[in-house]
C-alpha atoms as a PDB file:
ATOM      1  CA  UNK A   1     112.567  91.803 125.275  1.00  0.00           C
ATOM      2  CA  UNK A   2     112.080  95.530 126.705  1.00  0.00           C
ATOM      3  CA  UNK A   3     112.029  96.574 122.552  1.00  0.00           C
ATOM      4  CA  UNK A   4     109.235  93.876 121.976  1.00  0.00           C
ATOM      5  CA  UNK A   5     107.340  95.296 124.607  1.00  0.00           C
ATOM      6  CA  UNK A   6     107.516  98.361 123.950  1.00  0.00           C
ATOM      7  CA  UNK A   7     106.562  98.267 120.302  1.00  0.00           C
ATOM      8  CA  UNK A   8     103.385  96.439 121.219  1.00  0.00           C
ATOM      9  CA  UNK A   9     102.366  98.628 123.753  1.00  0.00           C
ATOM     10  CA  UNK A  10     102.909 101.417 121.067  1.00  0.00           C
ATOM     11  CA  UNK A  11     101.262  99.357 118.144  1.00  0.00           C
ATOM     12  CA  UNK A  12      98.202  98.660 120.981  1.00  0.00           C
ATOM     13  CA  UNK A  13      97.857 102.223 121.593  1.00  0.00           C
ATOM     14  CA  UNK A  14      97.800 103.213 118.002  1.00  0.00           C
ATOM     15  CA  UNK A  15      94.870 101.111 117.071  1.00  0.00           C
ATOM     16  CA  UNK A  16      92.998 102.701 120.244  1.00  0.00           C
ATOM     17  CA  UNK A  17      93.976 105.903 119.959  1.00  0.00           C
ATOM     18  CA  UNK A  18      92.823 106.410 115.987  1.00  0.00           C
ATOM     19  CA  UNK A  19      89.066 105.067 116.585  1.00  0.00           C
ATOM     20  CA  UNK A  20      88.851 107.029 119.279  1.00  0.00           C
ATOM     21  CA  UNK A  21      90.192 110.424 117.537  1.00  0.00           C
ATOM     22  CA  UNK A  22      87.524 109.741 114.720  1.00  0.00           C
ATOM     23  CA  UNK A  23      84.633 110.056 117.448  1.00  0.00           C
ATOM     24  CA  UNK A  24      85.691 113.791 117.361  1.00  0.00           C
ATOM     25  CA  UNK A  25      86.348 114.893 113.863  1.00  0.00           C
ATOM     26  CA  UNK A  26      85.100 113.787 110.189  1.00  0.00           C
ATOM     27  CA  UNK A  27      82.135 114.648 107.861  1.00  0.00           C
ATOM     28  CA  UNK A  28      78.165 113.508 109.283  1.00  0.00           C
ATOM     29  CA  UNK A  29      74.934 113.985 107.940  1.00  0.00           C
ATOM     30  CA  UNK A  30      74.271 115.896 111.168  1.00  0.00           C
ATOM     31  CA  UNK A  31      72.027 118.932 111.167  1.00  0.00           C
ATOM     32  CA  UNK A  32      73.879 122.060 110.930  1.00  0.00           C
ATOM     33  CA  UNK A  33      75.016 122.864 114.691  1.00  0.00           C
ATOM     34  CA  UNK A  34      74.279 119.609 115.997  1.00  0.00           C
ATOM     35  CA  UNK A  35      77.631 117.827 116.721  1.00  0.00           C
ATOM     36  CA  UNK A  36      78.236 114.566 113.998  1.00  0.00           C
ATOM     37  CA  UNK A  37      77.302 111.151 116.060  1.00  0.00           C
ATOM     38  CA  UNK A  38      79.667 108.511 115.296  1.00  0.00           C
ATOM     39  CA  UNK A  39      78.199 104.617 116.648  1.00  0.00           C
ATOM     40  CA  UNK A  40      81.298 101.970 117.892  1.00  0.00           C
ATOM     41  CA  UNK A  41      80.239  98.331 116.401  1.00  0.00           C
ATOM     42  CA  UNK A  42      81.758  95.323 118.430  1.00  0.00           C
ATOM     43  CA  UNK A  43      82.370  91.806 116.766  1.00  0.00           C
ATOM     44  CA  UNK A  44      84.148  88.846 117.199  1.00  0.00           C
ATOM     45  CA  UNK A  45      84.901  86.140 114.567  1.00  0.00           C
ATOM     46  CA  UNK A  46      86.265  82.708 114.150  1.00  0.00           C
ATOM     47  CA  UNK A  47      87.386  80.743 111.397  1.00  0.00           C
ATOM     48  CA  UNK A  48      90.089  78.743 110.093  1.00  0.00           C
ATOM     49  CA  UNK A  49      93.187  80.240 108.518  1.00  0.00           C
ATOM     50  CA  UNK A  50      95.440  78.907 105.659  1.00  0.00           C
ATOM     51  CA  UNK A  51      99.019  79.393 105.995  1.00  0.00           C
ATOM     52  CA  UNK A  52     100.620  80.098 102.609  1.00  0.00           C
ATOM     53  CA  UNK A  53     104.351  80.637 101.607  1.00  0.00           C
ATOM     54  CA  UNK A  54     107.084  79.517 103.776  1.00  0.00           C
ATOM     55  CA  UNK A  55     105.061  79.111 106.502  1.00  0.00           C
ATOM     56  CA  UNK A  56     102.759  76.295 104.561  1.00  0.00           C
ATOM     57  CA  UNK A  57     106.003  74.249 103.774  1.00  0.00           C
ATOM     58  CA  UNK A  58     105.936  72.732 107.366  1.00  0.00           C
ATOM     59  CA  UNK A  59     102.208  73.647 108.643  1.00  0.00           C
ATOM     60  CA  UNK A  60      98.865  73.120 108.098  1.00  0.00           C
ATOM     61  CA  UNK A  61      95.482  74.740 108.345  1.00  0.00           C
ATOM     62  CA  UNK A  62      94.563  76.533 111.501  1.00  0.00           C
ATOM     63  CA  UNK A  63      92.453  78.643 113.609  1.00  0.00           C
ATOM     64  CA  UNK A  64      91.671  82.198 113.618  1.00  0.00           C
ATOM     65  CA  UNK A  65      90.026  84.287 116.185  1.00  0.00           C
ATOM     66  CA  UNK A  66      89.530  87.814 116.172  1.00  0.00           C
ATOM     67  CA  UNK A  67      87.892  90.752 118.113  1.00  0.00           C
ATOM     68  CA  UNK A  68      87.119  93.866 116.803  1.00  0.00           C
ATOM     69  CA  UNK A  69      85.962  97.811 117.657  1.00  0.00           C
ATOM     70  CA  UNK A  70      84.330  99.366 114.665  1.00  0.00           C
ATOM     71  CA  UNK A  71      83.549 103.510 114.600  1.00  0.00           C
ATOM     72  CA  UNK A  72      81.453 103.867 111.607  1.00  0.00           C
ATOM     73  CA  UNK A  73      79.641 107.255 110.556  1.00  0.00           C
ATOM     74  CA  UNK A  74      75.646 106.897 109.553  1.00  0.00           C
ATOM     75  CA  UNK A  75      75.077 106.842 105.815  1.00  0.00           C
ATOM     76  CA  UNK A  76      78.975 107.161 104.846  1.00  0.00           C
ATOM     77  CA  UNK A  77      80.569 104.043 102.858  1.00  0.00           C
ATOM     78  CA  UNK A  78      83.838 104.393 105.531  1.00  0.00           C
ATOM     79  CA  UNK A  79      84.375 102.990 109.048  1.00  0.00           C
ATOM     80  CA  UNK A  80      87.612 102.062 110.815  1.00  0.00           C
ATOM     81  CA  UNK A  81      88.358  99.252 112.676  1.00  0.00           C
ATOM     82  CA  UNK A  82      90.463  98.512 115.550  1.00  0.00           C
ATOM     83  CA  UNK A  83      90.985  94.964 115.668  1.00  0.00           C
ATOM     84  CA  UNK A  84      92.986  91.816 117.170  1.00  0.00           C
ATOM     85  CA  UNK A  85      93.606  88.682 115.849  1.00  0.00           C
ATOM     86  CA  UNK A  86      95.004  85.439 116.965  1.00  0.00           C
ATOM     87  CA  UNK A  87      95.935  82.533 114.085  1.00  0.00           C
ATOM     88  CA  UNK A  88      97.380  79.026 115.261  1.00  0.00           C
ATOM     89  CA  UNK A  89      99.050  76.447 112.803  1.00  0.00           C
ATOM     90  CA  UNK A  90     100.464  73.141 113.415  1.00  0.00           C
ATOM     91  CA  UNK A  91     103.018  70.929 112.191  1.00  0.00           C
ATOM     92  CA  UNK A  92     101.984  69.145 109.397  1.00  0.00           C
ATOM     93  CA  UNK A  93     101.912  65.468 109.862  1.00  0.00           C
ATOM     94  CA  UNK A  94     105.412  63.527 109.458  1.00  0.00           C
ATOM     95  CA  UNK A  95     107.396  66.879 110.553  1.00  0.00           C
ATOM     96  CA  UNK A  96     109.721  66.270 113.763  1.00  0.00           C
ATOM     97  CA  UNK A  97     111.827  70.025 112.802  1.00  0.00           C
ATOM     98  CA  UNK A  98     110.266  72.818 114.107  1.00  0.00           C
ATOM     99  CA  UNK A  99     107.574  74.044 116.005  1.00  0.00           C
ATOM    100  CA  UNK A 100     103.619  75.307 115.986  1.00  0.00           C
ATOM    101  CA  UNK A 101     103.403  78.831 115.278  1.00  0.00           C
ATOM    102  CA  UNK A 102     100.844  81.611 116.723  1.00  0.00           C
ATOM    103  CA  UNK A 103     100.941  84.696 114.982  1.00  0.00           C
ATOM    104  CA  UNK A 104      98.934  87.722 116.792  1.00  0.00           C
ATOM    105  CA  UNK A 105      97.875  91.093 115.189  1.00  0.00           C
ATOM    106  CA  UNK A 106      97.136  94.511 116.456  1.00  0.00           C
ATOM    107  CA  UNK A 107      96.216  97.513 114.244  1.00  0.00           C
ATOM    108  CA  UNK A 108      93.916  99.427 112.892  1.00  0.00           C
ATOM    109  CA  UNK A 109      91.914  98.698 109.523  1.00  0.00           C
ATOM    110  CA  UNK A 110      89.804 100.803 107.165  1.00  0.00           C
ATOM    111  CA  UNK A 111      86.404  99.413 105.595  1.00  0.00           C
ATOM    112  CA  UNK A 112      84.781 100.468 102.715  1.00  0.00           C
ATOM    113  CA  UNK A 113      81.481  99.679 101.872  1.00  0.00           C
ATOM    114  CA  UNK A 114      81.087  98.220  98.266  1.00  0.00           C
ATOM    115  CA  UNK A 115      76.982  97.940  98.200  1.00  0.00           C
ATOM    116  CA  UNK A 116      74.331  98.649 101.219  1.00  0.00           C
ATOM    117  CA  UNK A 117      70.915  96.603 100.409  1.00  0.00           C
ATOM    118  CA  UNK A 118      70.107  94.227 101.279  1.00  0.00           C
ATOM    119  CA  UNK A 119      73.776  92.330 102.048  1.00  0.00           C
ATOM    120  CA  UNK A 120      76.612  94.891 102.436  1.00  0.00           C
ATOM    121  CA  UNK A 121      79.458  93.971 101.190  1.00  0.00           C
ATOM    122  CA  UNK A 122      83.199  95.520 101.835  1.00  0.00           C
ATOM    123  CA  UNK A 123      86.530  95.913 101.124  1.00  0.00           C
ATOM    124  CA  UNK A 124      89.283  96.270 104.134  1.00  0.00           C
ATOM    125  CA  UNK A 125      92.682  96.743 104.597  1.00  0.00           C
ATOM    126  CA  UNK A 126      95.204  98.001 107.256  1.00  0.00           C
ATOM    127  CA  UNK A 127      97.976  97.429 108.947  1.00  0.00           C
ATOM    128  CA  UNK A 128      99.574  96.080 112.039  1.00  0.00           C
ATOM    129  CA  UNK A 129     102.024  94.860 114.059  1.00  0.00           C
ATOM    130  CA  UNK A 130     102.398  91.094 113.799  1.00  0.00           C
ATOM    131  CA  UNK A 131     103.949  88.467 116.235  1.00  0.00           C
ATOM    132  CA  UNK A 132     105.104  85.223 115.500  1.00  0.00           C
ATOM    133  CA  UNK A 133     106.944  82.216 117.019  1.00  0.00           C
ATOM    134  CA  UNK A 134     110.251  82.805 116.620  1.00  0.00           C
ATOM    135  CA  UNK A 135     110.025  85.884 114.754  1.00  0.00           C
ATOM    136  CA  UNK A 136     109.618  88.133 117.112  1.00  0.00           C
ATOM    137  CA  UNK A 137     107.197  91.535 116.543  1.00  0.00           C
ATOM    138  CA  UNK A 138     107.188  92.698 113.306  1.00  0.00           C
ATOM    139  CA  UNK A 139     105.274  95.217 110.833  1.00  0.00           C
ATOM    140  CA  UNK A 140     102.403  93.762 108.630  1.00  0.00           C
ATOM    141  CA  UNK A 141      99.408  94.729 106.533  1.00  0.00           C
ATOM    142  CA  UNK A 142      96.213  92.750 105.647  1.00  0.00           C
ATOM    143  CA  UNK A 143      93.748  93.140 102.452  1.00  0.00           C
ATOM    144  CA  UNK A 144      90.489  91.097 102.104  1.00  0.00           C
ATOM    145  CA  UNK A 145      86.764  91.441 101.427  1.00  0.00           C
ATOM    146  CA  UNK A 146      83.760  90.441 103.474  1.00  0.00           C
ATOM    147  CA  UNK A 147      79.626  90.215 103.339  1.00  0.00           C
ATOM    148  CA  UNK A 148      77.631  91.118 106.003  1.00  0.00           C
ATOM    149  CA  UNK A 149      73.875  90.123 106.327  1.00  0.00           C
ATOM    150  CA  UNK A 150      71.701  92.772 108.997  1.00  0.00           C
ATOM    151  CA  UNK A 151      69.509  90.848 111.606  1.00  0.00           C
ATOM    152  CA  UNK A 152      67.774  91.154 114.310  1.00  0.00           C
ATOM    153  CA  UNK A 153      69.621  93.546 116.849  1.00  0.00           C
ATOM    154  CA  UNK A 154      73.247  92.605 114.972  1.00  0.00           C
ATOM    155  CA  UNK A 155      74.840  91.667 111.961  1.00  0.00           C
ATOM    156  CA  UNK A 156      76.259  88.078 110.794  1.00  0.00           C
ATOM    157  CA  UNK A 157      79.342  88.511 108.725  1.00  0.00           C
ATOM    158  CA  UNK A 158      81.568  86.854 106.748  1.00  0.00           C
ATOM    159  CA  UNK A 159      85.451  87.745 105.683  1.00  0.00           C
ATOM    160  CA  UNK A 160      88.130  86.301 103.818  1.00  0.00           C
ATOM    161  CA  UNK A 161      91.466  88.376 104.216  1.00  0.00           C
ATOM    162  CA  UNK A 162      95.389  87.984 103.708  1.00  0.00           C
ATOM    163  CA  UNK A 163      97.635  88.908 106.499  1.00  0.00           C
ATOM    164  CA  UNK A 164     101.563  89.643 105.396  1.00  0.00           C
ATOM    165  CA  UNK A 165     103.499  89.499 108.357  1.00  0.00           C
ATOM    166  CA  UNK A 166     107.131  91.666 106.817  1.00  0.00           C
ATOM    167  CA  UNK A 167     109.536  88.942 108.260  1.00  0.00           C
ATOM    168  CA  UNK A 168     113.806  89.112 108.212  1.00  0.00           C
ATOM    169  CA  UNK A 169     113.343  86.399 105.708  1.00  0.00           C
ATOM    170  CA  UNK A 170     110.422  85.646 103.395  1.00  0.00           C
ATOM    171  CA  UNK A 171     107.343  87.210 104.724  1.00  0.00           C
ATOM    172  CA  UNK A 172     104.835  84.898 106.633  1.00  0.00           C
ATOM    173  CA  UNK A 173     101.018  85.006 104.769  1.00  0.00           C
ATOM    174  CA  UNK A 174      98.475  83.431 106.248  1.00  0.00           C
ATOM    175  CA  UNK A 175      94.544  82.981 104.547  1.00  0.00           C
ATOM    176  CA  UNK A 176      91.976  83.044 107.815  1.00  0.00           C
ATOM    177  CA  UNK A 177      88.566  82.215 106.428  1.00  0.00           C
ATOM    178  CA  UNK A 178      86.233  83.112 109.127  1.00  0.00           C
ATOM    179  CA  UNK A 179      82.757  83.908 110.058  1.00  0.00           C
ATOM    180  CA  UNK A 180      81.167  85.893 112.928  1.00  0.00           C
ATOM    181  CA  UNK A 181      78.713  88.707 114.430  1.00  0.00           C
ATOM    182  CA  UNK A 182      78.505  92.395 114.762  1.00  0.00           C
ATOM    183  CA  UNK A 183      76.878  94.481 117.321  1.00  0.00           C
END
């Protein structure tokens, strides 16, 4: 239990530590002299999430929610994201073996921006460390896509992503769906 804790507290300061050390560092459109300004974006989205491979044999369609810490740099097509996610399935109907699995995430992600005006659009992937009922903590990576539409004061955004959780067995992949807001 000591080794599960300690990897997350290692995975958790990881995705804090590499937002943070881009604040510092990395190309700007900053006048020469004047110190490159990097902006933190905060979100939060919920959706519902598709479990796929072994884990869809015995569960159905969840929940997703996420948070999210996003250091992008003005006019550059890059950010990176520290985010956390939490997916729950149940046990398909008819199933007395087994139980409901939660699978949690931690890690950081990187986001590039396909098209600006007028909806941006993205592509993001990362990694993380994933942990699931009775799996224990594990490493993982996630790919996926997303649309965001700029409002008034924040942005409404929508992703669809993968999440491979690299299991002792078959990996666990779940499909969250999910919609939410940037500010």
């Amino acid at each position: 239990m000591r080794h599960r804790t300690s990897v997350a507290a290692l995975a958790l300061s990881l995705a804090l530590a590499i937002p943070a050390a881009a604040q510092v560092s990395g190309p700007g459109t900053a006048a020469p002299g004047q110190p490159t300004t990097y902006y933190p974006l905060y979100g939060a989205t919920a959706g519902i999430s598709i479990p796929a491979g072994r884990l869809g044999d015995d569960h159905a369609a969840g929940y997703a929610l996420s948070g999210l810490v996003e250091f992008a740099v003005p006019n550059q097509a890059y950010a990176l994201r520290a985010e956390a996610s939490f997916q729950r399935f149940a046990l398909k109907s008819g199933r007395t073996a087994g139980d409901d699995v939660s699978l949690f995430s931690i890690g950081p992600t990187i986001l590039y921006q396909v098209q600006q005006t007028p909806a941006q659009t993205y592509l993001l992937g990362g990694i993380a460390i994933y942990n699931a009922t009775g799996e224990g903590a594990r490493p993982g990576f996630n790919l996926g896509g997303g649309i965001g539409f700029p409002l008034s004061g924040f942005s409404a955004i929508g992703e669809i992503r993968l999440h491979v959780m690299l299991a002792d067995r078959k990996p666990i992949l779940a499909l969250p769906l999910s919609v939410g807001v940037r500010f």
